[in-house]
C-alpha atoms as a PDB file:
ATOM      1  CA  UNK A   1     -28.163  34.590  74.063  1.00  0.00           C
ATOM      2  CA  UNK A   2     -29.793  38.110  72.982  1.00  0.00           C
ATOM      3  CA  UNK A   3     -32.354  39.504  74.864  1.00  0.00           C
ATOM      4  CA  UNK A   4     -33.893  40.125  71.469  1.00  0.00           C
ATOM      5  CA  UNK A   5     -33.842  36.263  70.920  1.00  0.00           C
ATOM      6  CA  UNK A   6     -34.987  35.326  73.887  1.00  0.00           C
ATOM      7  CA  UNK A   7     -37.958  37.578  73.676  1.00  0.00           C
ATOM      8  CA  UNK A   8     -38.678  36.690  70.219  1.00  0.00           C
ATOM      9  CA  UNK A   9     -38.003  32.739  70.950  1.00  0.00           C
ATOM     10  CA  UNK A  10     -39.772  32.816  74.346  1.00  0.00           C
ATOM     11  CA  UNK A  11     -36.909  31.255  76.506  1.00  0.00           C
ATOM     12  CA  UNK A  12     -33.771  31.815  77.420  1.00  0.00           C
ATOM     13  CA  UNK A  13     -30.972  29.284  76.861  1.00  0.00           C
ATOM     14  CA  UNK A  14     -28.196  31.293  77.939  1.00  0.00           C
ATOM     15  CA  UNK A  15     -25.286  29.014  79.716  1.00  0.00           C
ATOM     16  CA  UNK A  16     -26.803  26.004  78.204  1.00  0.00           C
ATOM     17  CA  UNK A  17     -25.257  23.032  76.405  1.00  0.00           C
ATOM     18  CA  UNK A  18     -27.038  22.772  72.787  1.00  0.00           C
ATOM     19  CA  UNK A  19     -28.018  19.078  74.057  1.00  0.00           C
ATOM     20  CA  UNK A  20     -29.759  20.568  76.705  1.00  0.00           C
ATOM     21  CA  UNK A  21     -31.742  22.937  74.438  1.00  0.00           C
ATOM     22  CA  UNK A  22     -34.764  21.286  73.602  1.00  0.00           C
ATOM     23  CA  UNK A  23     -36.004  22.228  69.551  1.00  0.00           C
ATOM     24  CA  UNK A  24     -38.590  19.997  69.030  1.00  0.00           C
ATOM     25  CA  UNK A  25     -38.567  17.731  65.550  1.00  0.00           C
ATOM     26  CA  UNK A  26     -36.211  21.128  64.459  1.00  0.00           C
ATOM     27  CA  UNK A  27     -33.445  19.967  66.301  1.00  0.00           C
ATOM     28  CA  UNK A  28     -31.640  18.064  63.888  1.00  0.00           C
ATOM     29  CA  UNK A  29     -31.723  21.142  61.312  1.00  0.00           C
ATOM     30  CA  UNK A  30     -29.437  23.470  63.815  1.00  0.00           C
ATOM     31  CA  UNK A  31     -27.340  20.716  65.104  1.00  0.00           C
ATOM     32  CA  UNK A  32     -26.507  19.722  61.396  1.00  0.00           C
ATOM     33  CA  UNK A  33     -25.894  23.419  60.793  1.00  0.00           C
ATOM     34  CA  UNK A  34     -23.467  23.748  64.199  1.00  0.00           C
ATOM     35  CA  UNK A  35     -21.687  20.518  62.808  1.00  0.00           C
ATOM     36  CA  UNK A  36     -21.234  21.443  59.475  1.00  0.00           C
ATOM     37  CA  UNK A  37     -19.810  24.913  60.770  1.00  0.00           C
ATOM     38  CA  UNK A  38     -17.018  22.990  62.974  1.00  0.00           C
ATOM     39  CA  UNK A  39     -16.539  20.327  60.176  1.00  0.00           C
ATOM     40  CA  UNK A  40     -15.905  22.610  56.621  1.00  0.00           C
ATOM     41  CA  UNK A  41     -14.956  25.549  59.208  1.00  0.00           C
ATOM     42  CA  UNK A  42     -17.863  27.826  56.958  1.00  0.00           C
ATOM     43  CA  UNK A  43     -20.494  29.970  57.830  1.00  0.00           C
ATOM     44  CA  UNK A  44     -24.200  28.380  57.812  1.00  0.00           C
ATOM     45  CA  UNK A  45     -27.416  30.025  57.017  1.00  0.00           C
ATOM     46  CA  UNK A  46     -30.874  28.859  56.875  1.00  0.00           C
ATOM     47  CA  UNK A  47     -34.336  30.070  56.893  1.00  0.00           C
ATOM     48  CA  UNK A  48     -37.585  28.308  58.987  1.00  0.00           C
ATOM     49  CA  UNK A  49     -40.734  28.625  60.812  1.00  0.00           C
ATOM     50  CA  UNK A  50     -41.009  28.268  65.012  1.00  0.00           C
ATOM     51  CA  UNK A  51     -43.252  25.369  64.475  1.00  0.00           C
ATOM     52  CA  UNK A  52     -41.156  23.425  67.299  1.00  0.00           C
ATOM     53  CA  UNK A  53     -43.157  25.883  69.381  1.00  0.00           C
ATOM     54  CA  UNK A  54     -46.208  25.801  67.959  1.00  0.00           C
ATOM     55  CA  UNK A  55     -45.862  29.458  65.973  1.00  0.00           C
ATOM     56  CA  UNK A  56     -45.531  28.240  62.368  1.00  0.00           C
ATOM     57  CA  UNK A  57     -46.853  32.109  61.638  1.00  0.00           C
ATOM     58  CA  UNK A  58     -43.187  33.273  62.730  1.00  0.00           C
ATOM     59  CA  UNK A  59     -40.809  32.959  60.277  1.00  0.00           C
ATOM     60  CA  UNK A  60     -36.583  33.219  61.113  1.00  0.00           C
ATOM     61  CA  UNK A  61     -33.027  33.188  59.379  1.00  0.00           C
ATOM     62  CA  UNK A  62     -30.427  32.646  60.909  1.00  0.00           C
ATOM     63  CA  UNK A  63     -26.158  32.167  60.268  1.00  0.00           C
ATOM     64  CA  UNK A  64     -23.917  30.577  62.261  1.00  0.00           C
ATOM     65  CA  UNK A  65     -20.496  31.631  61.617  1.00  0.00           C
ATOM     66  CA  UNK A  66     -17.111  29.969  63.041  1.00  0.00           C
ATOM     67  CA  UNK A  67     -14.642  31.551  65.633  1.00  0.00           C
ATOM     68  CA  UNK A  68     -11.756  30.168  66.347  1.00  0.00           C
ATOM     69  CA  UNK A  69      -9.285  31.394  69.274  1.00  0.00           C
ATOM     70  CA  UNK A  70      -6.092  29.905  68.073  1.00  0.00           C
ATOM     71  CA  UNK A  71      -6.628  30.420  64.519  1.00  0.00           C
ATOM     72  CA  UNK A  72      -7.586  26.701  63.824  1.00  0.00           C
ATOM     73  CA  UNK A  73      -9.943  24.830  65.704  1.00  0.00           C
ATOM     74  CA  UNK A  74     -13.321  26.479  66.125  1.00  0.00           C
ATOM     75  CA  UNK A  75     -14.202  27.146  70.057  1.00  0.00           C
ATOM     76  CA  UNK A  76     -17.198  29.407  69.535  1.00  0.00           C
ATOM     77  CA  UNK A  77     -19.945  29.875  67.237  1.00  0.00           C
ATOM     78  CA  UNK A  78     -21.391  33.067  66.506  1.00  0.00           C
ATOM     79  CA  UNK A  79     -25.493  33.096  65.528  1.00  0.00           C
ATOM     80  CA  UNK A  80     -27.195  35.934  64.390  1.00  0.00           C
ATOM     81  CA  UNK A  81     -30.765  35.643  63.930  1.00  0.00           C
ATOM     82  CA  UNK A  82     -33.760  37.731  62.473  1.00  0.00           C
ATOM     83  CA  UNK A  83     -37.978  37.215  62.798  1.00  0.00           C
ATOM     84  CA  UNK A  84     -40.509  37.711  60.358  1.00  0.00           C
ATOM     85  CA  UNK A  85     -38.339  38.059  57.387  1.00  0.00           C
ATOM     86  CA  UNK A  86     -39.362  37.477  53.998  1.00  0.00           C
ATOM     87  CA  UNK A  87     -42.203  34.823  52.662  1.00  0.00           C
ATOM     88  CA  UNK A  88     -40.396  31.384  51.940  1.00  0.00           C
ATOM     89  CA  UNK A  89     -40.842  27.881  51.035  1.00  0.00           C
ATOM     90  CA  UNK A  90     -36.874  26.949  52.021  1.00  0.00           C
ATOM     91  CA  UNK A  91     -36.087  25.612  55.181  1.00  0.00           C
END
């Protein structure tokens, strides 16, 4: 995990499992994002709000794109993520 992420997020989940992570009621919008990635092997975006943490007032996008070691099955995902972007109603 970034430095910049964890500073923006507040916590640091480096090393962790995502089922240790702890995202509030938003955890079921990035584990459906990780899933779809490893399932139609495509990159994911979405937009939100922190409100998990109580910071509706910070907005985020983030993608999650699929790596794959072997060529096939995808080992690793890759996550980029930016704060405060643009005003939206999508989540």
């Amino acid at each position: 995990m970034g430095t910049h992420i964890v500073e923006r997020d507040g916590r640091n989940l480096t090393g962790s499992y995502f089922d240790t992570a702890t995202f509030g009621d938003a955890n079921h919008m990035f584990e459906d994002s990780f899933r779809r990635v490893c399932r139609e092997r495509v990159p994911v975006a979405f937009r939100g709000c922190l409100f998990w943490q109580d910071r509706s007032h910070r907005k985020f996008e983030q993608i999650n794109l699929p790596l794959s070691a072997d060529g096939d099955a995808i080992d690793k995902i890759f996550c980029a993520v930016t704060f405060n972007c643009r005003e939206t109603n999508d989540v």
